[in-house]
Each structure stands twice: as C-alpha cells, then as structure tokens.
C-alpha atoms as a PDB file:
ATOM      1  CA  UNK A   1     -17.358 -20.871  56.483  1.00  0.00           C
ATOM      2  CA  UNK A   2     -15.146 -22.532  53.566  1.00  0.00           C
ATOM      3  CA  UNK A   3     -12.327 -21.337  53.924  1.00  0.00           C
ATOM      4  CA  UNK A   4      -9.192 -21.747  51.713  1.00  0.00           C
ATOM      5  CA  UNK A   5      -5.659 -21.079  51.845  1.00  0.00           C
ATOM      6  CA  UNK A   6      -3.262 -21.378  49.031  1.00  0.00           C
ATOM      7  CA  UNK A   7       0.533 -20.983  48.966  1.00  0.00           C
ATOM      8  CA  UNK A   8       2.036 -18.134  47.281  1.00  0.00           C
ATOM      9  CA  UNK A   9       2.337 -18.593  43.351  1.00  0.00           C
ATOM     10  CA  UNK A  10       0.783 -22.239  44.001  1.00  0.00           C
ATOM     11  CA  UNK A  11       4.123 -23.550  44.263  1.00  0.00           C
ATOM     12  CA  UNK A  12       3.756 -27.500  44.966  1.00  0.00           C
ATOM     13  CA  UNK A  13       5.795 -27.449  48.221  1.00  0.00           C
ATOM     14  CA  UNK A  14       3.042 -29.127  51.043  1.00  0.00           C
ATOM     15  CA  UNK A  15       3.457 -32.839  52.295  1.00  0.00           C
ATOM     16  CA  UNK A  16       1.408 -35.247  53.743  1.00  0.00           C
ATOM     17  CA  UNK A  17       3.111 -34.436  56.704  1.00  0.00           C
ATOM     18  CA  UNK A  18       2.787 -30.892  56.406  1.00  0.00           C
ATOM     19  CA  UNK A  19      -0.506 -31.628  56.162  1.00  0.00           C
ATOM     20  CA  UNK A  20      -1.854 -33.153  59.297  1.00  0.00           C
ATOM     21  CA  UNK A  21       0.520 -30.739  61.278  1.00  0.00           C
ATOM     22  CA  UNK A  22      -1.679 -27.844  59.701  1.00  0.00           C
ATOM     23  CA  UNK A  23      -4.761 -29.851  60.741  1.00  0.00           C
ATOM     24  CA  UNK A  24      -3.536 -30.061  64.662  1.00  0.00           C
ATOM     25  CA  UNK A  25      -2.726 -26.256  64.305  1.00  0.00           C
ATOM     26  CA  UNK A  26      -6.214 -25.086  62.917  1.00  0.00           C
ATOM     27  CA  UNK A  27      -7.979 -27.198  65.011  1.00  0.00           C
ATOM     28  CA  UNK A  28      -6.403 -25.644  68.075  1.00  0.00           C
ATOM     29  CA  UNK A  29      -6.977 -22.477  66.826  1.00  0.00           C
ATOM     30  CA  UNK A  30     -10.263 -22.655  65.687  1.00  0.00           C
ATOM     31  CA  UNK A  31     -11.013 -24.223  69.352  1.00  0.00           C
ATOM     32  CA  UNK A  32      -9.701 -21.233  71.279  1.00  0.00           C
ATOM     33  CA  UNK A  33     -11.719 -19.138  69.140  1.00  0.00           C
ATOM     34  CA  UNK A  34     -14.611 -21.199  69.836  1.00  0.00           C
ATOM     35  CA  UNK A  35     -15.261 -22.507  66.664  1.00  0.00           C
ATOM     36  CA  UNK A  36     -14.937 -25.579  65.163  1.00  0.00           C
ATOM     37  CA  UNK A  37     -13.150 -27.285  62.359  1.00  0.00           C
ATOM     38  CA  UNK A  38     -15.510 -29.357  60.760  1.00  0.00           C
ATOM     39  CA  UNK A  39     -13.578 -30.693  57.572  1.00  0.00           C
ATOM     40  CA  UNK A  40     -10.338 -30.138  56.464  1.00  0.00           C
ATOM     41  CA  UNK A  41      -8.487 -31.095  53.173  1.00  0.00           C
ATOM     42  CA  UNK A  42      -5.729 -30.441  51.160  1.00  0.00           C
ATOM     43  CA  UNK A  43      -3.321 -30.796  48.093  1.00  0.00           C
ATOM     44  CA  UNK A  44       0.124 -29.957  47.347  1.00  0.00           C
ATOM     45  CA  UNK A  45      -0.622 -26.161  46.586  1.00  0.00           C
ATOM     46  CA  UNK A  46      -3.955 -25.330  48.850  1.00  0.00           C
ATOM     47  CA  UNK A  47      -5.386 -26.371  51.703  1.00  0.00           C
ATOM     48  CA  UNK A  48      -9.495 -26.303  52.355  1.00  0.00           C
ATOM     49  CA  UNK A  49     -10.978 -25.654  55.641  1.00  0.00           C
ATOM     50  CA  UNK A  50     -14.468 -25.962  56.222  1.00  0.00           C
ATOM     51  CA  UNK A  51     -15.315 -24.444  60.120  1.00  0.00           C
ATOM     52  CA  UNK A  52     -18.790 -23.876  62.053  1.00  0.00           C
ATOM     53  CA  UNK A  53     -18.326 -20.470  63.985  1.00  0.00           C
ATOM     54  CA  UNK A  54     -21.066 -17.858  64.825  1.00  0.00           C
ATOM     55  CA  UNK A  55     -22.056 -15.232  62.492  1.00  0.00           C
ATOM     56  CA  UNK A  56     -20.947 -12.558  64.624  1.00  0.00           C
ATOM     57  CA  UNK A  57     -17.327 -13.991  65.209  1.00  0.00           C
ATOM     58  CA  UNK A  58     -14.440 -11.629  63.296  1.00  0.00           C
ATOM     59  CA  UNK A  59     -13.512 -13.283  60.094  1.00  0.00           C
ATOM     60  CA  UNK A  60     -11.169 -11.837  58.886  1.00  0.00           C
ATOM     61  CA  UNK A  61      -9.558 -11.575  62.057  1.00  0.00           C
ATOM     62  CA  UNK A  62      -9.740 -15.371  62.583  1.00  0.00           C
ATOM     63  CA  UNK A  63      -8.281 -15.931  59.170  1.00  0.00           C
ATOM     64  CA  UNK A  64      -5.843 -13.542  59.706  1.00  0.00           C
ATOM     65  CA  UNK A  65      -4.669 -15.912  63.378  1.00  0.00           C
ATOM     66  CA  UNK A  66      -4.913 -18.780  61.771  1.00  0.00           C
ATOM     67  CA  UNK A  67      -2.415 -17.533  58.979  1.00  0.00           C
ATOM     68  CA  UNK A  68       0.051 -16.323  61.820  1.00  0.00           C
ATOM     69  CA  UNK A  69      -0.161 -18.803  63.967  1.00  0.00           C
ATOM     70  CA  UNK A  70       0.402 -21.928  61.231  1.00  0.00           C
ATOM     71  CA  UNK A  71       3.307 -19.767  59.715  1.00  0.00           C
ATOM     72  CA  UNK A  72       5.205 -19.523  62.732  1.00  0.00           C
ATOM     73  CA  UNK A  73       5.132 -23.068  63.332  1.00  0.00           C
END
C-alpha cells in the first residue's frame, strides 16, 4: 500500500529530525501489525509510506494506529 500522510493545511513544520523519529514509529507499528515498511520518505509538509501487508489486513484501521500512535509521541 502507498500510503501518505500530510499535515493539516500543508503547513511546512516537519524536520529532518522529525523525520526519522516518524520512521522508528511506523516501523514499529507496522511490525506489530505484521506488516512491513518497505520505503519511507518525506518532505516538510507530507510524509510517504510505502508498506507490504496482506490483503485482508484492516486498512483503515492500520492507518488510523499509525496516526494515533505517531501523534502521541
């Protein structure tokens, strides 16, 4: 799935820092929903996530985790 994330009104507010924390957090997530993240990129307004799950697997469910999760951190 290619999935992307923006940031509300595409304000210009993400680091590089911000950045690879977001990668650590999605790729823990993704993992303990056993999928993986294959590729992930980003700018200062969107990030890009490209992850290999099964067909069957909840998406917007996962989506939904992986937005609460990385905002609470």
């Amino acid at each position: 799935y290619h999935i992307i994330l923006t940031v509300k009104y595409r304000h210009k507010c993400l680091t590089r820092a911000m950045l690879a924390r977001m990668r650590d957090i999605f790729e823990r997530v993704s993992s303990s929903w056993r999928c993986r993240l294959v590729e992930f990129g980003g700018e200062e307004d969107h990030v890009h996530l490209l992850v290999e799950a099964h067909p069957s697997m909840n998406l917007a469910r996962f989506v939904g985790n992986l937005k609460t999760v990385s905002s609470r951190y």
